[in-house]
C-alpha atoms as a PDB file:
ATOM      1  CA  UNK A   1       3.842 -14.813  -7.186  1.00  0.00           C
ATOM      2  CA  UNK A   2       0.014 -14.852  -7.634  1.00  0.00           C
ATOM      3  CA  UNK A   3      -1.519 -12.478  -5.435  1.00  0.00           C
ATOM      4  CA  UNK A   4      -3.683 -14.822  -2.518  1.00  0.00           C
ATOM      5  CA  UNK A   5      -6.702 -13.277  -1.473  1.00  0.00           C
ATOM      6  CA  UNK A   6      -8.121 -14.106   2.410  1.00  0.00           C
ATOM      7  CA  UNK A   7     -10.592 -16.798   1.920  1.00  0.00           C
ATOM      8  CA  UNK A   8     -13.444 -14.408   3.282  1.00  0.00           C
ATOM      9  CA  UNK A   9     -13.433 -11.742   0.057  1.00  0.00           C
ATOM     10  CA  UNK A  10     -15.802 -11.778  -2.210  1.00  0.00           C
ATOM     11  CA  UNK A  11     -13.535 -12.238  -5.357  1.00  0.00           C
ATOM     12  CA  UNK A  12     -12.050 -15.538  -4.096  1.00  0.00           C
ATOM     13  CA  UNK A  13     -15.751 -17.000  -4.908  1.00  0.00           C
ATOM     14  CA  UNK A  14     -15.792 -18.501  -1.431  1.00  0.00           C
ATOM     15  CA  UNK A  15     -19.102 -20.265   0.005  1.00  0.00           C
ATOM     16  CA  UNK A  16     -21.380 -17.463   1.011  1.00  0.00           C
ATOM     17  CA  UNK A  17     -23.148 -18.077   4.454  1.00  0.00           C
ATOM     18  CA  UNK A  18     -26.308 -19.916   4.317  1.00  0.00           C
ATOM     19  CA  UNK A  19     -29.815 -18.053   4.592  1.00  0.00           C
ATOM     20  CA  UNK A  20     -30.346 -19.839   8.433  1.00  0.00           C
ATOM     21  CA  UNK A  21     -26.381 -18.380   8.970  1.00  0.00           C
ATOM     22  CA  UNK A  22     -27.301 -15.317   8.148  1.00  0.00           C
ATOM     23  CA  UNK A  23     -30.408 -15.093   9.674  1.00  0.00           C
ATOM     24  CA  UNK A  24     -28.926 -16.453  13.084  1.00  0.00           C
ATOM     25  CA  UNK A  25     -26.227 -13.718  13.491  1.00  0.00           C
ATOM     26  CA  UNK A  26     -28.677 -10.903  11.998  1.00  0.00           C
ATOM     27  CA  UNK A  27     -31.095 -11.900  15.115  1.00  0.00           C
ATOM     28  CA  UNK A  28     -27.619 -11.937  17.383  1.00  0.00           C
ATOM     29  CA  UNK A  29     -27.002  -8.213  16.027  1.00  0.00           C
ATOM     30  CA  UNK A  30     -30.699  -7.238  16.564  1.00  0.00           C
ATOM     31  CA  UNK A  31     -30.258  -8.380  20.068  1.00  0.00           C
ATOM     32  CA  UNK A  32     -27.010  -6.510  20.712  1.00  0.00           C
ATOM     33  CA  UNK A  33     -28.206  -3.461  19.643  1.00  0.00           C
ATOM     34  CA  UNK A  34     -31.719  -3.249  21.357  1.00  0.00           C
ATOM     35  CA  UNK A  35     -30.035  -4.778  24.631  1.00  0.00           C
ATOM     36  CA  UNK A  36     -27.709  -1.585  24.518  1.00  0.00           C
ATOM     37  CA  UNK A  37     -29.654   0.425  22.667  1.00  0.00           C
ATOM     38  CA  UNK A  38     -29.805   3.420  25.706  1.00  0.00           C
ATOM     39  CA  UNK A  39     -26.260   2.661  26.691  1.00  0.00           C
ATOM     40  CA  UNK A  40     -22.582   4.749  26.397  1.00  0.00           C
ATOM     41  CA  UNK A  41     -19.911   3.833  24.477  1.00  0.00           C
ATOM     42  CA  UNK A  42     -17.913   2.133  27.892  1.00  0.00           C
ATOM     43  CA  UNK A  43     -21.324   0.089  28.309  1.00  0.00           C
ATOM     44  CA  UNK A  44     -21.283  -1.034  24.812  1.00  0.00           C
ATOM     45  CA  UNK A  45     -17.349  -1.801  24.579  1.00  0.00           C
ATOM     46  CA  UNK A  46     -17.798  -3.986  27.614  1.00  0.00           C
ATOM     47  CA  UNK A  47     -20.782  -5.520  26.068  1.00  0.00           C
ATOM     48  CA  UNK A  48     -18.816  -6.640  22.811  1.00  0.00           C
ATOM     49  CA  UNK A  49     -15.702  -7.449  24.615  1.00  0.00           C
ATOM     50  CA  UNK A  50     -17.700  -9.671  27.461  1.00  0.00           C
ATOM     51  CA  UNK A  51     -21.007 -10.761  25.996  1.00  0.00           C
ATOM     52  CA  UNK A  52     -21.198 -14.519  24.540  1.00  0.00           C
ATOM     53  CA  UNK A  53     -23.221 -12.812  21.525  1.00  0.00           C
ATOM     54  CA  UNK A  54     -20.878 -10.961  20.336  1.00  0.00           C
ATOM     55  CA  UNK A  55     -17.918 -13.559  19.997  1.00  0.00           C
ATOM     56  CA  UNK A  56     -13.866 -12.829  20.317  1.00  0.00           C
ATOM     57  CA  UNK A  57     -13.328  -9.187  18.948  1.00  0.00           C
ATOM     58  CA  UNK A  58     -10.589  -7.102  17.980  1.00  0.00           C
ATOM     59  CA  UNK A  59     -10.151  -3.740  17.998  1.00  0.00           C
ATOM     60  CA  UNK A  60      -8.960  -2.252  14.236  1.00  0.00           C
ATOM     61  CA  UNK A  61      -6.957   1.308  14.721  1.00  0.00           C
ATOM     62  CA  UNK A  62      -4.797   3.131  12.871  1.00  0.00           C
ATOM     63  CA  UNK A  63      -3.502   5.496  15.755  1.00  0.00           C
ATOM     64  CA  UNK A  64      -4.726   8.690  13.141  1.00  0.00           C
ATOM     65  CA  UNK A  65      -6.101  11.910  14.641  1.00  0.00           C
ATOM     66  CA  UNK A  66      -8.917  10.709  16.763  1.00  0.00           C
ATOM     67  CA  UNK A  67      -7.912   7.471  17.704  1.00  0.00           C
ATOM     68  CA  UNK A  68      -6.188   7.667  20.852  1.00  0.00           C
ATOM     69  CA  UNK A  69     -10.035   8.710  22.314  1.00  0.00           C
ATOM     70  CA  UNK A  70     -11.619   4.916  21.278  1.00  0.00           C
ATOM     71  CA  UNK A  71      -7.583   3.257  22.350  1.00  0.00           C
ATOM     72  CA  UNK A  72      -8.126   4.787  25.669  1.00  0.00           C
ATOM     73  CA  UNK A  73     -11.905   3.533  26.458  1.00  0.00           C
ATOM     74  CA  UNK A  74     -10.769   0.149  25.026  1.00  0.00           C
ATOM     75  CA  UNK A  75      -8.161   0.551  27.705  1.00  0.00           C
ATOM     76  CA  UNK A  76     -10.389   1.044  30.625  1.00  0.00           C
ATOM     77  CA  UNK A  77     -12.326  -1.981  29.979  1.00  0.00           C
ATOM     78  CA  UNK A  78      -9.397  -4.773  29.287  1.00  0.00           C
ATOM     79  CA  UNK A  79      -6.085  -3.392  27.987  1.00  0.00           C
ATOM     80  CA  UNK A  80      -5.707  -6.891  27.066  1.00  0.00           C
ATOM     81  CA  UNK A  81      -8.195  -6.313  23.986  1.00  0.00           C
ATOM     82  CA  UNK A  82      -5.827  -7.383  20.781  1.00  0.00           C
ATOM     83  CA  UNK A  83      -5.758  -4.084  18.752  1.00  0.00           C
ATOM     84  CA  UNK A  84      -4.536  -4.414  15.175  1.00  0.00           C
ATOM     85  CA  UNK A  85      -2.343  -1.642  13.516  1.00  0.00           C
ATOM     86  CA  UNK A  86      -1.661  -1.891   9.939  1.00  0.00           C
ATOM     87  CA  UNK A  87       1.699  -0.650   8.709  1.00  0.00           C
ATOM     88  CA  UNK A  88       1.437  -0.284   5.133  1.00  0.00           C
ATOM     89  CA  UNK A  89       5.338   0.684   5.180  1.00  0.00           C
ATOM     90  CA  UNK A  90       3.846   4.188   4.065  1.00  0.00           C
ATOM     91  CA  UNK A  91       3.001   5.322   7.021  1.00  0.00           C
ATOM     92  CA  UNK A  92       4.475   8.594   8.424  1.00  0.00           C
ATOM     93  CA  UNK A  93       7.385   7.964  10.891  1.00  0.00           C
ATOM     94  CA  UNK A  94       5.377  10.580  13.221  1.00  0.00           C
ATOM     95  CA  UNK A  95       2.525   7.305  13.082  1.00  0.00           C
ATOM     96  CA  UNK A  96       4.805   4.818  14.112  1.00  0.00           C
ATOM     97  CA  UNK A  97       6.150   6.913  16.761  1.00  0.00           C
ATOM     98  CA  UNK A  98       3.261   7.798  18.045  1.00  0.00           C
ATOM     99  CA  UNK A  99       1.636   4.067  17.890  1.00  0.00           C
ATOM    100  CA  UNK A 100       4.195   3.693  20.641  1.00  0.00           C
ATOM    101  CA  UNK A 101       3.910   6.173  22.676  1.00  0.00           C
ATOM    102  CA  UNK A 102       0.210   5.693  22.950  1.00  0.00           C
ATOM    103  CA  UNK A 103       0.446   1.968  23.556  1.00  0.00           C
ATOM    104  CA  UNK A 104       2.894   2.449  26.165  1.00  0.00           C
ATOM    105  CA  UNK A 105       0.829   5.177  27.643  1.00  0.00           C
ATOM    106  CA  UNK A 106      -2.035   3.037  27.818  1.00  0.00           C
ATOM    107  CA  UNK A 107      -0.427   0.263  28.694  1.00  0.00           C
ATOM    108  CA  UNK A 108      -1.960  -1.740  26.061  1.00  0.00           C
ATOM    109  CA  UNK A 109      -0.723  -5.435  25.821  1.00  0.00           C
ATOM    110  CA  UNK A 110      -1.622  -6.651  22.970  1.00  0.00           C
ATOM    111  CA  UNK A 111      -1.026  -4.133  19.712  1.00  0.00           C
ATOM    112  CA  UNK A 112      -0.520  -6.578  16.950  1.00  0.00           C
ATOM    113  CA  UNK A 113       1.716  -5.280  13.814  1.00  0.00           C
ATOM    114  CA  UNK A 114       0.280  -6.062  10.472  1.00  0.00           C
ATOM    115  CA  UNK A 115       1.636  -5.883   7.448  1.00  0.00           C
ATOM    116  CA  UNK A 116       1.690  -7.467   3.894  1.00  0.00           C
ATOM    117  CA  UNK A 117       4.202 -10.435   3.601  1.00  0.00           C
ATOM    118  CA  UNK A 118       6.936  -9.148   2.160  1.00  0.00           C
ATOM    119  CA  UNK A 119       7.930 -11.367  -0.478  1.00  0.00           C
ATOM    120  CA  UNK A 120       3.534 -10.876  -1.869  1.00  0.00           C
ATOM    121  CA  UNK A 121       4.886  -7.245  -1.601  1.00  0.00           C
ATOM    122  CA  UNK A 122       7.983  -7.185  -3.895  1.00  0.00           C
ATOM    123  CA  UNK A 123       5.995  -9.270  -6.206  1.00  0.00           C
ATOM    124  CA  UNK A 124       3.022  -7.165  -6.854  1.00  0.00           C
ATOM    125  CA  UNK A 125       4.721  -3.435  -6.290  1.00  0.00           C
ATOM    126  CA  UNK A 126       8.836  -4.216  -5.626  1.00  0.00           C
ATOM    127  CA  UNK A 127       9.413  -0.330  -6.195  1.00  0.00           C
ATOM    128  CA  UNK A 128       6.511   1.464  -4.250  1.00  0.00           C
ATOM    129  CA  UNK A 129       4.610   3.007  -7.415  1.00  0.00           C
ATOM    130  CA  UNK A 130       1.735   1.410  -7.553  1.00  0.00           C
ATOM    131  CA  UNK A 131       0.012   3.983  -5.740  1.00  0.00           C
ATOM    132  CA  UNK A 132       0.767   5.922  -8.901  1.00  0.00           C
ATOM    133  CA  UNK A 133      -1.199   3.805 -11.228  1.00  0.00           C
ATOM    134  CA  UNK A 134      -4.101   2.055  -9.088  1.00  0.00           C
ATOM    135  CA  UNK A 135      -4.365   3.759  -5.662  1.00  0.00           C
ATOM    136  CA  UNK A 136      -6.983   1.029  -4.668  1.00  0.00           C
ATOM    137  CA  UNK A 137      -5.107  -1.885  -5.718  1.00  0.00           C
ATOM    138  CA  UNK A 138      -2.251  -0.355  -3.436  1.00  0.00           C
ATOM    139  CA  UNK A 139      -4.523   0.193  -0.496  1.00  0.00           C
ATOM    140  CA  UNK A 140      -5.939  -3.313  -1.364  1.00  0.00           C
ATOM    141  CA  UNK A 141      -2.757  -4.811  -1.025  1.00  0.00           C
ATOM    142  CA  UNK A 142      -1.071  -3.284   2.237  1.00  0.00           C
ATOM    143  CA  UNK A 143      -4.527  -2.512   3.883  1.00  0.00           C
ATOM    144  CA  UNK A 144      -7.164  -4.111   3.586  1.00  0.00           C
ATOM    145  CA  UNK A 145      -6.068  -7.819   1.881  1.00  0.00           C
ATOM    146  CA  UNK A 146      -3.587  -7.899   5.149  1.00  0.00           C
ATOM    147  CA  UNK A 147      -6.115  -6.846   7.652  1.00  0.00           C
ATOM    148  CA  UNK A 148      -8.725  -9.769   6.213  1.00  0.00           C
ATOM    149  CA  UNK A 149      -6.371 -12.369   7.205  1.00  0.00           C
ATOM    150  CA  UNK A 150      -5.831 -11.017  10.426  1.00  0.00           C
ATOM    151  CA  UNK A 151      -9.058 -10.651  11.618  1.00  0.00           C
ATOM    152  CA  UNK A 152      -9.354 -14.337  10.274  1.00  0.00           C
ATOM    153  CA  UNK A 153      -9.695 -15.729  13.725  1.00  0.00           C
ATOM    154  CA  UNK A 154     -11.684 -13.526  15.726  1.00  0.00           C
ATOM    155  CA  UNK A 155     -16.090 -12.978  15.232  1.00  0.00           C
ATOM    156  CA  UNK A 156     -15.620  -9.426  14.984  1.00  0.00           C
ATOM    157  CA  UNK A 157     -14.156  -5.731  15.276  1.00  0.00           C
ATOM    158  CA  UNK A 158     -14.391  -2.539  17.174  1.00  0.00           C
ATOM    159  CA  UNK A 159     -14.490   0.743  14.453  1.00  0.00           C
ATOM    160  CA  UNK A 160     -14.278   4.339  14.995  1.00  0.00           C
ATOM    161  CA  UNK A 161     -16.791   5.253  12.639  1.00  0.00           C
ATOM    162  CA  UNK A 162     -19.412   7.826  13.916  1.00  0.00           C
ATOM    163  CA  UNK A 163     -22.831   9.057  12.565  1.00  0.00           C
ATOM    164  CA  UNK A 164     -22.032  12.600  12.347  1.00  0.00           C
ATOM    165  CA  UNK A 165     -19.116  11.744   9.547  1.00  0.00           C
ATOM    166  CA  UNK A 166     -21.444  11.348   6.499  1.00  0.00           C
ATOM    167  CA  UNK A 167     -25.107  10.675   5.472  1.00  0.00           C
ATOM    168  CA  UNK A 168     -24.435   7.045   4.910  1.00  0.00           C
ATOM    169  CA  UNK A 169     -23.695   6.480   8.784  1.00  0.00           C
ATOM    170  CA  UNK A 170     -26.200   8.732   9.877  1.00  0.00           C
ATOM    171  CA  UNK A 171     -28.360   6.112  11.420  1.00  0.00           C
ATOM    172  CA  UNK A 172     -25.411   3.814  12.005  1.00  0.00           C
ATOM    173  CA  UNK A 173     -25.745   1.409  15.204  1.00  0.00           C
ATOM    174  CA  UNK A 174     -23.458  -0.009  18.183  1.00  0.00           C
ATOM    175  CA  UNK A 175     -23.539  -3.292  16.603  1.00  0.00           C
ATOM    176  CA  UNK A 176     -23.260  -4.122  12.266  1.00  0.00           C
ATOM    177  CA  UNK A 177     -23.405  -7.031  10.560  1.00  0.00           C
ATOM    178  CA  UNK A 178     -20.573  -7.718   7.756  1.00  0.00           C
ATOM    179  CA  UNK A 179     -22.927 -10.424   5.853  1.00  0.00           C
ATOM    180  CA  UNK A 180     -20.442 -11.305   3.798  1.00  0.00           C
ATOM    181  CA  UNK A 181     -18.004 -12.029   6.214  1.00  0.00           C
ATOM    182  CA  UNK A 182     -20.512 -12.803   9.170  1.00  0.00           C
ATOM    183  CA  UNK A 183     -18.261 -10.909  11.261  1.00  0.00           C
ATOM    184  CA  UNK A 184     -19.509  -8.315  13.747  1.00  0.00           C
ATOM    185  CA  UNK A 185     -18.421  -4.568  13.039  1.00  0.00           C
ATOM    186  CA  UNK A 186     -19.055  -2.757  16.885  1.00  0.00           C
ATOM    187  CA  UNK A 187     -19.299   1.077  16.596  1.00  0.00           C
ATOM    188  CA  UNK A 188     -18.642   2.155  20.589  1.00  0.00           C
ATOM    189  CA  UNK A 189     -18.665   5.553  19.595  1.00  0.00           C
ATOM    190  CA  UNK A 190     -21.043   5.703  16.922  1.00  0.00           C
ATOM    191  CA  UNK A 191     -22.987   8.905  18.315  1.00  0.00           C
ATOM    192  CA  UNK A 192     -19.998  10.796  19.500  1.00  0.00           C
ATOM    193  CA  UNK A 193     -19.984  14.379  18.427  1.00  0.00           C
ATOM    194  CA  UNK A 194     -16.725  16.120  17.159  1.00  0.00           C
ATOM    195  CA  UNK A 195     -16.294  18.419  20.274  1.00  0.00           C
ATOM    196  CA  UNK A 196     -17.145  15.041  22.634  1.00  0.00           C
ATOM    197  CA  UNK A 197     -13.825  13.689  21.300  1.00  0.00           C
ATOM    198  CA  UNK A 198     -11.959  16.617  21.941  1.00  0.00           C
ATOM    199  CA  UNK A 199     -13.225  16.753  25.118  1.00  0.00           C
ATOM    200  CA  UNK A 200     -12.613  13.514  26.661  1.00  0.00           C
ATOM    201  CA  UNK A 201      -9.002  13.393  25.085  1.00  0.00           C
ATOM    202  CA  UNK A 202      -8.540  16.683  27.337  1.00  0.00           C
ATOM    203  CA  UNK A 203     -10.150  15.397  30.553  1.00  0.00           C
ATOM    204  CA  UNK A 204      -7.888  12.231  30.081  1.00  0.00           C
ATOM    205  CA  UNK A 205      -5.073  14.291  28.943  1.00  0.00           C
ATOM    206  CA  UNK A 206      -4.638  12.084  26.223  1.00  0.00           C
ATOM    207  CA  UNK A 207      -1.510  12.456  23.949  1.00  0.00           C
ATOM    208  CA  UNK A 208      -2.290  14.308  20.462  1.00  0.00           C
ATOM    209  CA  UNK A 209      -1.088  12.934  17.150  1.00  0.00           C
ATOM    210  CA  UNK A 210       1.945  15.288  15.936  1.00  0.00           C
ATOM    211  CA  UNK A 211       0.652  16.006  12.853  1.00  0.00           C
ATOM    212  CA  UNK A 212      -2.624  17.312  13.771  1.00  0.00           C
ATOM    213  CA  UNK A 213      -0.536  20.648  14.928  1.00  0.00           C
ATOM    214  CA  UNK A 214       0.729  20.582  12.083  1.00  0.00           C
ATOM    215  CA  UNK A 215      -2.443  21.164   9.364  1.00  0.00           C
ATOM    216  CA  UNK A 216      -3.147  17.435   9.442  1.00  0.00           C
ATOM    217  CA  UNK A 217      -6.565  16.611  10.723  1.00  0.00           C
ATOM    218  CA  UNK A 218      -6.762  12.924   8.898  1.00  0.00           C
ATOM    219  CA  UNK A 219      -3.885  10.805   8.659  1.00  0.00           C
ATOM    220  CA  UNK A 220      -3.199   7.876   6.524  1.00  0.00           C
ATOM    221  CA  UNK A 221       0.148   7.152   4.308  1.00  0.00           C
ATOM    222  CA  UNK A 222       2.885   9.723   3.891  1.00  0.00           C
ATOM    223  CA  UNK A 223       2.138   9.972  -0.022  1.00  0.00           C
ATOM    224  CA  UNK A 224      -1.317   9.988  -0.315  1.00  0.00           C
ATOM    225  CA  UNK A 225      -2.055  12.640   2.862  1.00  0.00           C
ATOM    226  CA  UNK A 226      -1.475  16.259   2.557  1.00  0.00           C
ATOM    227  CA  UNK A 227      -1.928  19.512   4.394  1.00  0.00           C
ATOM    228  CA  UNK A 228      -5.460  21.170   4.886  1.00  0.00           C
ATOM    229  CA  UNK A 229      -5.973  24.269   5.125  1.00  0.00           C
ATOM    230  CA  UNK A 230      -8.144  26.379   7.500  1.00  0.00           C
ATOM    231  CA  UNK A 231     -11.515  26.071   6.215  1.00  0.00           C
ATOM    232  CA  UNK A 232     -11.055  23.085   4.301  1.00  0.00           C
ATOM    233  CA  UNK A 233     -13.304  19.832   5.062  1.00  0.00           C
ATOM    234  CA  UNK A 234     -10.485  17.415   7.184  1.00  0.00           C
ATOM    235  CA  UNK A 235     -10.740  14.995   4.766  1.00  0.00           C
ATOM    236  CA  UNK A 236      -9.309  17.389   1.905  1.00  0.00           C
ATOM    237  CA  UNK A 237      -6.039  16.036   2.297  1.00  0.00           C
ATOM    238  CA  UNK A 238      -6.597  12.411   1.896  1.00  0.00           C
ATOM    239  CA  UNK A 239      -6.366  11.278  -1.608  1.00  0.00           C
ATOM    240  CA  UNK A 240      -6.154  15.018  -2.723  1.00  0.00           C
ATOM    241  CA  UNK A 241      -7.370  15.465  -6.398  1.00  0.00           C
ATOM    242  CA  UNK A 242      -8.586  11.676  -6.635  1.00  0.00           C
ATOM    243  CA  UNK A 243     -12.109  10.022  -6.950  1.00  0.00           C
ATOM    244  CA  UNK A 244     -11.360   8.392  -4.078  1.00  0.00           C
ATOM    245  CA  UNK A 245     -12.495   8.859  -0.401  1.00  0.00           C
ATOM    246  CA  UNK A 246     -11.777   5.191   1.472  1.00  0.00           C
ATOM    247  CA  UNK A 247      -9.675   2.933   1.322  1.00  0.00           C
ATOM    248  CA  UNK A 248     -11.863  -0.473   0.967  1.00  0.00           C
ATOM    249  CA  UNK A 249     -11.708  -1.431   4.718  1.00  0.00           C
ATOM    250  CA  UNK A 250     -15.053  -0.807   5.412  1.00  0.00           C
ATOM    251  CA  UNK A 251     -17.601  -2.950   3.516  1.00  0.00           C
ATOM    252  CA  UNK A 252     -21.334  -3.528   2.664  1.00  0.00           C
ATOM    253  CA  UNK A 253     -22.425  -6.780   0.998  1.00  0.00           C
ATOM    254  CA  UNK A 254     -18.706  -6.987  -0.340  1.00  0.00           C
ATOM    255  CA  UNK A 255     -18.761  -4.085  -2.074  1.00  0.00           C
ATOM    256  CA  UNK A 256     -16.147  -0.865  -0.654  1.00  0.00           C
ATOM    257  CA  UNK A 257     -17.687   1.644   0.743  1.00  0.00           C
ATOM    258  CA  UNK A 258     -16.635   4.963  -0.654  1.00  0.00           C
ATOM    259  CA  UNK A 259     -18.700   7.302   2.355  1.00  0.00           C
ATOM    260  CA  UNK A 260     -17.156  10.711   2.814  1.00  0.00           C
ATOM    261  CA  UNK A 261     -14.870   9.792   5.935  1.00  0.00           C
ATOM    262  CA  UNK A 262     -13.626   7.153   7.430  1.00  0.00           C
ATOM    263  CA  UNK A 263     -12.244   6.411  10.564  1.00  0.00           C
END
């Protein structure tokens, strides 16, 4: 089976957005941002979940280390919010466990499984070891190719991602613009400091990933995460030993990001 790509990547060769397009959701992003320019992350999720500008959005999450902080504000302001977890069928079984827990917990009513088709899957890695010879075709094809087509029908996405992570999202805003997608990218939490997140997972008593305890401060699949030790940046363990820091969700005029975290 030939591998289909979602119509919105650039390597399908589909009809970029015209220059009016783009300058029409560019002004929309402008005006998100300087209308909640001074506001909190609660102010801003309720801004891209309720605000015409902003369109239908989705929240992305992988239910990793940090994530139950962002699940829980999303919470707060309409559990109803569709939130997309991708099982790559790599995933630690501590992951899926836990996705559970916390979307019982919070009572969230929407949590949407995604995951590869599985016949695409047997035709393009049918025993699991293409990881082996092209870690970003796998993550291509049980990440980010599946998450494309699910965010197919919705203007844009609530992220994670925070300025203090690298220098390439050290100036990063509430509100991006994916131009070649013309999707929305919100970043709720975008000035959040390390020790903020701890904190307000404490005050809310908010369930911890099982792993973390365990020497595992970033999470992604079972075979490509490993322990880090004390000292170590968190982000040690992901891809250990590889050129390779992302894994291609996150993008910037179609091309992959490769930034030193992600979230």
């Amino acid at each position: 089976m030939t591998l289909q790509l979602p119509p919105n990547t650039p390597e399908t060769g589909a009809k970029a957005l015209l220059p009016d397009e783009l300058a029409e959701l560019r002004a929309r992003v402008d005006a998100l941002n300087a209308r909640y320019r001074h506001h909190g992350a609660t102010a801003v999720l309720e801004g891209a979940l309720r605000d015409p500008e902003a369109g239908r959005i989705a929240m992305v999450s992988s239910f990793g280390a940090e994530s139950v902080a962002l699940l829980h504000l999303v919470a707060v302001v309409d559990r109803t919010t569709p939130v997309l977890f991708i099982d790559t069928r790599l995933l630690f079984a501590e992951t899926l466990e836990y996705q559970l827990e916390v979307s019982e917990r919070l009572r969230l009513s929407d949590v949407r499984i995604i995951r590869t088709d599985e016949a695409l899957l047997q035709s393009r890695d049918p025993y699991g070891a293409l990881r082996f010879s092209d870690q970003d075709a796998c993550c291509a094809l049980r990440k980010t190719f599946p998450l494309e087509q699910a965010l197919g029908g919705f203007d844009g996405w609530i992220t994670g991602r925070k300025r203090y992570q690298s220098k390439t999202r050290a100036s990063l805003e509430f509100f991006e613009l994916e131009e070649e997608t013309g999707r929305i990218k919100v970043n709720p939490m975008a000035h959040w400091a390390p020790e903020d997140i701890g904190a307000y997972m404490d005050e809310n008593r908010l369930p911890r990933h099982p792993l973390v305890a365990q020497g595992y401060p970033s999470i992604g699949c079972a075979p490509c995460t490993s322990k880090v030790a004390p000292g170590e940046d968190p982000r040690a363990g992901r891809w250990r030993g590889e050129d390779k820091v992302e894994c291609g969700i996150h993008f910037v005029n179609g091309q992959a990001v490769r930034e030193g975290q992600s979230q």
